[in-house]
PDB file of N, CA and C in Angstrom:
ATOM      1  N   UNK A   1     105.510 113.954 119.608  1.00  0.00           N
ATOM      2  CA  UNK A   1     105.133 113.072 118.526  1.00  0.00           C
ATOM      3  C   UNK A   1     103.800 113.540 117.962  1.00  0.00           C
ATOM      4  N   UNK A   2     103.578 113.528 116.695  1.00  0.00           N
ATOM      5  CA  UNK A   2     102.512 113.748 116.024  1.00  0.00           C
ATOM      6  C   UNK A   2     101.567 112.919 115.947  1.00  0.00           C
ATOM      7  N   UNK A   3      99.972 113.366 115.649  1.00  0.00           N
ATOM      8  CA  UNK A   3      98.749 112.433 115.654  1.00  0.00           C
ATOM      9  C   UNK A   3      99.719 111.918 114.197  1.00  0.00           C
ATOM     10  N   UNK A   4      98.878 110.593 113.841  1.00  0.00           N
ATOM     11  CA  UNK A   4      99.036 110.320 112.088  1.00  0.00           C
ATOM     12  C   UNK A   4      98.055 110.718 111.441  1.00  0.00           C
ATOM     13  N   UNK A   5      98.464 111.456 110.461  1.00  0.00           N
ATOM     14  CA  UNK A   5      97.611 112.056 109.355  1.00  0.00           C
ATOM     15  C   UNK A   5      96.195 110.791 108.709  1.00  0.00           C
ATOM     16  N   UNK A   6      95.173 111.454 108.724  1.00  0.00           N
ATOM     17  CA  UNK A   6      94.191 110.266 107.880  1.00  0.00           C
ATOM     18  C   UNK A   6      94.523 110.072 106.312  1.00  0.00           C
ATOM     19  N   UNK A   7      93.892 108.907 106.451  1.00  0.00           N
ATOM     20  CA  UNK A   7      94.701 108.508 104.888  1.00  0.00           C
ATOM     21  C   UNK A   7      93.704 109.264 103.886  1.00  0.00           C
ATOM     22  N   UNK A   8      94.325 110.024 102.724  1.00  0.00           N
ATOM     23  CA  UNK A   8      93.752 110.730 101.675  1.00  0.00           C
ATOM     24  C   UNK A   8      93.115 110.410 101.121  1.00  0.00           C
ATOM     25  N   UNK A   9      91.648 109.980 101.107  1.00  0.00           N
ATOM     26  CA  UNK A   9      90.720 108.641 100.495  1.00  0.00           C
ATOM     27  C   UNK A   9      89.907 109.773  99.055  1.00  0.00           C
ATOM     28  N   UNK A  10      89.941 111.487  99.349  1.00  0.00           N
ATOM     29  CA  UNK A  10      89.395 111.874  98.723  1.00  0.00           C
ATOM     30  C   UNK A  10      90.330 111.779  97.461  1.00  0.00           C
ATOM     31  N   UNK A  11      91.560 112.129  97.534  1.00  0.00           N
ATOM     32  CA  UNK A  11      92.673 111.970  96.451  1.00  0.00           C
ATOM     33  C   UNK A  11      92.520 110.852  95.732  1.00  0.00           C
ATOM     34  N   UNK A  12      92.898 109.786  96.656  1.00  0.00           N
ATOM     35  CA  UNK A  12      93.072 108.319  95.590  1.00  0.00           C
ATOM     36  C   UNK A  12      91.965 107.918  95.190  1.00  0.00           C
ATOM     37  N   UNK A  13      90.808 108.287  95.258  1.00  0.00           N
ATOM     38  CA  UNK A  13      89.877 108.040  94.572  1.00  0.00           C
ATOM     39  C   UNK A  13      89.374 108.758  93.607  1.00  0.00           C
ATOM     40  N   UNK A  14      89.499 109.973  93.697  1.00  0.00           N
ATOM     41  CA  UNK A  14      90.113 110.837  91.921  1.00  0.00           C
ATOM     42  C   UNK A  14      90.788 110.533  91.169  1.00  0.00           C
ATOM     43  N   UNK A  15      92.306 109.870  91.795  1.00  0.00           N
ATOM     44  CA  UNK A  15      93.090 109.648  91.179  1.00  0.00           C
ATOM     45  C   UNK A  15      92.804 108.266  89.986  1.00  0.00           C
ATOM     46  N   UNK A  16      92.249 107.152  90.532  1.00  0.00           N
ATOM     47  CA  UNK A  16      91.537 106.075  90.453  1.00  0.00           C
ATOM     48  C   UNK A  16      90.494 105.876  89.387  1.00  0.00           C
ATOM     49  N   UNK A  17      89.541 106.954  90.084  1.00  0.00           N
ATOM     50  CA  UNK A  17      87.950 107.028  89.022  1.00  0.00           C
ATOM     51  C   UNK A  17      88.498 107.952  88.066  1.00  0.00           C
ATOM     52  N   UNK A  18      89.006 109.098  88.428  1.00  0.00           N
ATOM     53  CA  UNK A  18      89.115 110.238  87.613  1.00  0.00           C
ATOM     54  C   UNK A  18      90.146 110.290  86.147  1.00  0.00           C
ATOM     55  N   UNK A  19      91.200 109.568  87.052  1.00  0.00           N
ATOM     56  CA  UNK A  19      92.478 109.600  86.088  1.00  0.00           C
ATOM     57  C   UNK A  19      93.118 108.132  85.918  1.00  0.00           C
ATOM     58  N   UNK A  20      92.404 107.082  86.457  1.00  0.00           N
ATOM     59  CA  UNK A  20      93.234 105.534  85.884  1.00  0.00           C
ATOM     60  C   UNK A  20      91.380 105.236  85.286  1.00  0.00           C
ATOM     61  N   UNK A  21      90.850 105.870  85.528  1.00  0.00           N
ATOM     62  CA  UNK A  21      89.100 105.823  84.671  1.00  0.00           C
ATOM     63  C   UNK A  21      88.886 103.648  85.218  1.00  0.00           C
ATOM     64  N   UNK A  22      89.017 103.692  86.800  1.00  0.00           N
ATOM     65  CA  UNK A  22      88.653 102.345  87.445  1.00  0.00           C
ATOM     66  C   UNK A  22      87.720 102.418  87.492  1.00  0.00           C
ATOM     67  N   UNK A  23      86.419 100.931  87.190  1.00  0.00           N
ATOM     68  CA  UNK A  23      85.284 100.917  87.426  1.00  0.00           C
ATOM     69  C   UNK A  23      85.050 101.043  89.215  1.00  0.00           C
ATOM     70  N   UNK A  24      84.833 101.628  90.054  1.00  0.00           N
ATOM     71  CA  UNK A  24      84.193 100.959  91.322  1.00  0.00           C
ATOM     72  C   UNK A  24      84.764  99.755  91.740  1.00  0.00           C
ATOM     73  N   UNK A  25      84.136  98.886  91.211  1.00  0.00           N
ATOM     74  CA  UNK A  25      84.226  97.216  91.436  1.00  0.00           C
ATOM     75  C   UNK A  25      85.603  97.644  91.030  1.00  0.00           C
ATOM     76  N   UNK A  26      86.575  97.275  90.107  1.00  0.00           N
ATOM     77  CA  UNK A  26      87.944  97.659  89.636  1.00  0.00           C
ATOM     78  C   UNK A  26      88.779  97.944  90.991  1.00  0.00           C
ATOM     79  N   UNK A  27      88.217  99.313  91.275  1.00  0.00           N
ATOM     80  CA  UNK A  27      89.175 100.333  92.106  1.00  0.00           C
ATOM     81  C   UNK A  27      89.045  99.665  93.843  1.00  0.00           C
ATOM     82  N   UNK A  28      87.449  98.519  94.007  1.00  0.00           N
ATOM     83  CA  UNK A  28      87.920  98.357  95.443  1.00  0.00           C
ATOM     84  C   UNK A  28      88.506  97.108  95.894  1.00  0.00           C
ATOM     85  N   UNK A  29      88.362  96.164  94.623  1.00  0.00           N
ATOM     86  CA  UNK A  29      88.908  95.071  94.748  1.00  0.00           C
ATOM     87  C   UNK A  29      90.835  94.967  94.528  1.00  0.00           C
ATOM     88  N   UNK A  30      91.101  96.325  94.229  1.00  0.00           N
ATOM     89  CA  UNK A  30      92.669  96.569  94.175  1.00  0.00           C
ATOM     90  C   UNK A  30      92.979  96.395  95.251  1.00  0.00           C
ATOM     91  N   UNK A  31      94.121  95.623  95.350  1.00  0.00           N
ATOM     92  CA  UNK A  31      95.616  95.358  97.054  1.00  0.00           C
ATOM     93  C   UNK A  31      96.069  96.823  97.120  1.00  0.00           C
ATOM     94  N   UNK A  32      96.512  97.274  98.219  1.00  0.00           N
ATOM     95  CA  UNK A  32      97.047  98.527  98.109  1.00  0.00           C
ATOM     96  C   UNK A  32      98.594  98.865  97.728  1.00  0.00           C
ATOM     97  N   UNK A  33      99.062  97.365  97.388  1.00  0.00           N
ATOM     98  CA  UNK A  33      99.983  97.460  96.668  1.00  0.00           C
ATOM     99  C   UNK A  33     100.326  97.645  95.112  1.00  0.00           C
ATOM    100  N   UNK A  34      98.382  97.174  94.758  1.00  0.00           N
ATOM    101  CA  UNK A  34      98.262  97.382  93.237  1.00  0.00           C
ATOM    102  C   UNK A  34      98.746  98.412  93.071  1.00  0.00           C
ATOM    103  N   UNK A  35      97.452  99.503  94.310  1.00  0.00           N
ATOM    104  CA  UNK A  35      97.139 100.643  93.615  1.00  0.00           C
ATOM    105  C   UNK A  35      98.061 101.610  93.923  1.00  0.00           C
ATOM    106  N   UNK A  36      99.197 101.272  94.523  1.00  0.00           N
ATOM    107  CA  UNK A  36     100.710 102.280  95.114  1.00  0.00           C
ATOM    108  C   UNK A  36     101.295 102.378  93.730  1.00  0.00           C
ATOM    109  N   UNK A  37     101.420 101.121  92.840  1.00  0.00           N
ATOM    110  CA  UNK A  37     102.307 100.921  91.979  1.00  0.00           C
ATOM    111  C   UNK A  37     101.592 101.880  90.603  1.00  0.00           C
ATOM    112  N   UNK A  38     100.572 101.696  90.954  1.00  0.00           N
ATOM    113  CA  UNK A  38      98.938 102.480  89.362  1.00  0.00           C
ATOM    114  C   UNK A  38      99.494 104.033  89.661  1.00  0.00           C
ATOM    115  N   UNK A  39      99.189 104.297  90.797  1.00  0.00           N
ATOM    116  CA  UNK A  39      99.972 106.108  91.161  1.00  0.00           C
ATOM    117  C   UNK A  39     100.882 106.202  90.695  1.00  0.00           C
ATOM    118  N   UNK A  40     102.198 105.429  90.968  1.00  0.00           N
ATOM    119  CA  UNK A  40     103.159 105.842  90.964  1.00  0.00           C
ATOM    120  C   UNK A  40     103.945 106.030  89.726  1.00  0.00           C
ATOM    121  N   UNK A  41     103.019 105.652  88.571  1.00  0.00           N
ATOM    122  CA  UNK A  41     103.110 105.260  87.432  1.00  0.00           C
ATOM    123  C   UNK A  41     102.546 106.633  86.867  1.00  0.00           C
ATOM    124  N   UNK A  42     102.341 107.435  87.250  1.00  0.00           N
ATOM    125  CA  UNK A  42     101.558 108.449  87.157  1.00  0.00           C
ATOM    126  C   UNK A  42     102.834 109.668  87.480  1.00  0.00           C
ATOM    127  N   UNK A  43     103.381 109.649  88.256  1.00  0.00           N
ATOM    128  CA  UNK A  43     104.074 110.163  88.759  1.00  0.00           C
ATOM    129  C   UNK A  43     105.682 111.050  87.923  1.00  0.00           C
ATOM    130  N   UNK A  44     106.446 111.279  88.299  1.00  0.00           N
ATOM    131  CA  UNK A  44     107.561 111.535  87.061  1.00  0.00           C
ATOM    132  C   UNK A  44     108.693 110.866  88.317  1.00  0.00           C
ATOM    133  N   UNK A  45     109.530 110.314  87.050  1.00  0.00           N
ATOM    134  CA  UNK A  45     110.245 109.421  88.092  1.00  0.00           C
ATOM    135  C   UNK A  45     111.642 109.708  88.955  1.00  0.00           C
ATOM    136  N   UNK A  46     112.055 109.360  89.901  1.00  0.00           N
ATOM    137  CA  UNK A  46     112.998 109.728  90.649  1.00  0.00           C
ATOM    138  C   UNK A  46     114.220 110.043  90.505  1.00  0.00           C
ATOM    139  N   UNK A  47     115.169 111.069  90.753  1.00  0.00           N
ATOM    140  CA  UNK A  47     116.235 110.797  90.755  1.00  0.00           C
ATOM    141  C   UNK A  47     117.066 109.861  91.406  1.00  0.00           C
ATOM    142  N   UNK A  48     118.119 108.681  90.772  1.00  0.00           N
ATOM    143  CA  UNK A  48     118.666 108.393  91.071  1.00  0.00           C
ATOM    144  C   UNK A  48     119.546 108.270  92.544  1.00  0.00           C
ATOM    145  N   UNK A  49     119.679 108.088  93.742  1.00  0.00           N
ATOM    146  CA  UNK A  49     119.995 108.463  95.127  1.00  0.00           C
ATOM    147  C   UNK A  49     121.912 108.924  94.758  1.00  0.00           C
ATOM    148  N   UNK A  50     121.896 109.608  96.031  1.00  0.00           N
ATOM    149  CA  UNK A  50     123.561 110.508  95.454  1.00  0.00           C
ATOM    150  C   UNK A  50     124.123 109.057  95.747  1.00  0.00           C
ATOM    151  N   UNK A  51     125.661 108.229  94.694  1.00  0.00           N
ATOM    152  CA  UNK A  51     126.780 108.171  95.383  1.00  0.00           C
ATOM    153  C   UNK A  51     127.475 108.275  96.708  1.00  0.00           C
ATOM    154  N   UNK A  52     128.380 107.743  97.047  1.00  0.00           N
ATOM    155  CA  UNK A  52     129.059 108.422  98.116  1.00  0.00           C
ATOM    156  C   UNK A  52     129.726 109.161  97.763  1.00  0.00           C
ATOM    157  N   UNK A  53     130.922 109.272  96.408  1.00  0.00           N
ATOM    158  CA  UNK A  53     131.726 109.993  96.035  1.00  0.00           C
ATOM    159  C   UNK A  53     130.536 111.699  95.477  1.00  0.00           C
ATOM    160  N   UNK A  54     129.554 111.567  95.152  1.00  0.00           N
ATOM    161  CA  UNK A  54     128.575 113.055  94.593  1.00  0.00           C
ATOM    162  C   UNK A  54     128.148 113.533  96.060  1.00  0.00           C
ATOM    163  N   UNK A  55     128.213 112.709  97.038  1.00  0.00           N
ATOM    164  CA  UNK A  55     127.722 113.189  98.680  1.00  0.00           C
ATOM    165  C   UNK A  55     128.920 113.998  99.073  1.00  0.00           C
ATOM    166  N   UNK A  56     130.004 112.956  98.787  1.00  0.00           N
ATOM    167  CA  UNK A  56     131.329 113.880  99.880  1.00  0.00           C
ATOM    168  C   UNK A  56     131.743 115.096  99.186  1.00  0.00           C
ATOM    169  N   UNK A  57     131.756 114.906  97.253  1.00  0.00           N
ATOM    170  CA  UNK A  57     131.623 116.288  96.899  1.00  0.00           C
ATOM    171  C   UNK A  57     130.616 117.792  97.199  1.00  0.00           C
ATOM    172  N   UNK A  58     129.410 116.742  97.665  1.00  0.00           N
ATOM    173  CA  UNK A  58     128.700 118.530  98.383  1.00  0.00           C
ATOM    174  C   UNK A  58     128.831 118.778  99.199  1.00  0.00           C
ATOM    175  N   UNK A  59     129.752 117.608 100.008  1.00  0.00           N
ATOM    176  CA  UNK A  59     129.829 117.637 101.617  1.00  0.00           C
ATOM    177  C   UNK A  59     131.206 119.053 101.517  1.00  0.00           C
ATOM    178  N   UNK A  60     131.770 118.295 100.324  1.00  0.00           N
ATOM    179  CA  UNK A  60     133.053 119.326 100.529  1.00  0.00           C
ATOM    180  C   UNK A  60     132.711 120.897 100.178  1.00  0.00           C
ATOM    181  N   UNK A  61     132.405 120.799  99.000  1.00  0.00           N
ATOM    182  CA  UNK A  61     131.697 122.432  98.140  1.00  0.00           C
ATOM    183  C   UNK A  61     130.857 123.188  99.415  1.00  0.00           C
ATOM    184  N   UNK A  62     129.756 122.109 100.037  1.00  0.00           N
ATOM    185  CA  UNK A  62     128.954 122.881 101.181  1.00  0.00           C
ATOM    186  C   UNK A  62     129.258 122.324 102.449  1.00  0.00           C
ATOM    187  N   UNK A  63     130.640 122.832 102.805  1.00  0.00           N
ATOM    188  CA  UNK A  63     130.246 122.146 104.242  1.00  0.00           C
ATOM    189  C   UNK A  63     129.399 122.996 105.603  1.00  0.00           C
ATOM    190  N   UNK A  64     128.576 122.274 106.201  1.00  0.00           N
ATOM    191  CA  UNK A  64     127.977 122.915 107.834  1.00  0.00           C
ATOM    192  C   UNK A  64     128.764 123.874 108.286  1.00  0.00           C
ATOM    193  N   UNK A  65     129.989 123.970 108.687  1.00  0.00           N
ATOM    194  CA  UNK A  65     130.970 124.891 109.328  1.00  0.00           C
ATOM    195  C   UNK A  65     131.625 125.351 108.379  1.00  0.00           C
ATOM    196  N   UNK A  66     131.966 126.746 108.911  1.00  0.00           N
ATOM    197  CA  UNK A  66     132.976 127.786 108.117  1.00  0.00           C
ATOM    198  C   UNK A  66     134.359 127.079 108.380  1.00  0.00           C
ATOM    199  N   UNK A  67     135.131 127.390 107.604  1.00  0.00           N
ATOM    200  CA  UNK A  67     136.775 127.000 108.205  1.00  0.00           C
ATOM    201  C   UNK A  67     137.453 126.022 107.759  1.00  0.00           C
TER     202      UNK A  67
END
């Protein structure tokens, strides 16, 4: 099992001051649910999760075993 990584405080606070331009006061009085949602907004957004029917088609095209 792995240590857990420290949380990236130098990032989100670039991200924050630098690029959502938060005052200080702003950026520490944020929930960290604010500020998950302020990133993520930032972000480019997800694909869609596969189907079952687009899964079993790669399952079929690629399957693990030859044969």
């Amino acid at each position: 099992m792995s240590a857990p990584r420290a949380f990236p405080w130098a990032q989100v606070m670039g991200i924050g001051f630098g690029l959502l331009r938060l005052s200080p006061d702003a950026f520490w009085r944020l929930t960290p649910r604010e500020l998950a949602s302020a990133i993520a907004m930032l972000a480019p957004p997800r694909p869609p999760a596969l189907g079952r029917g687009d899964l079993q088609a790669l399952m079929t095209r690629f399957p693990d075993r030859a044969g």
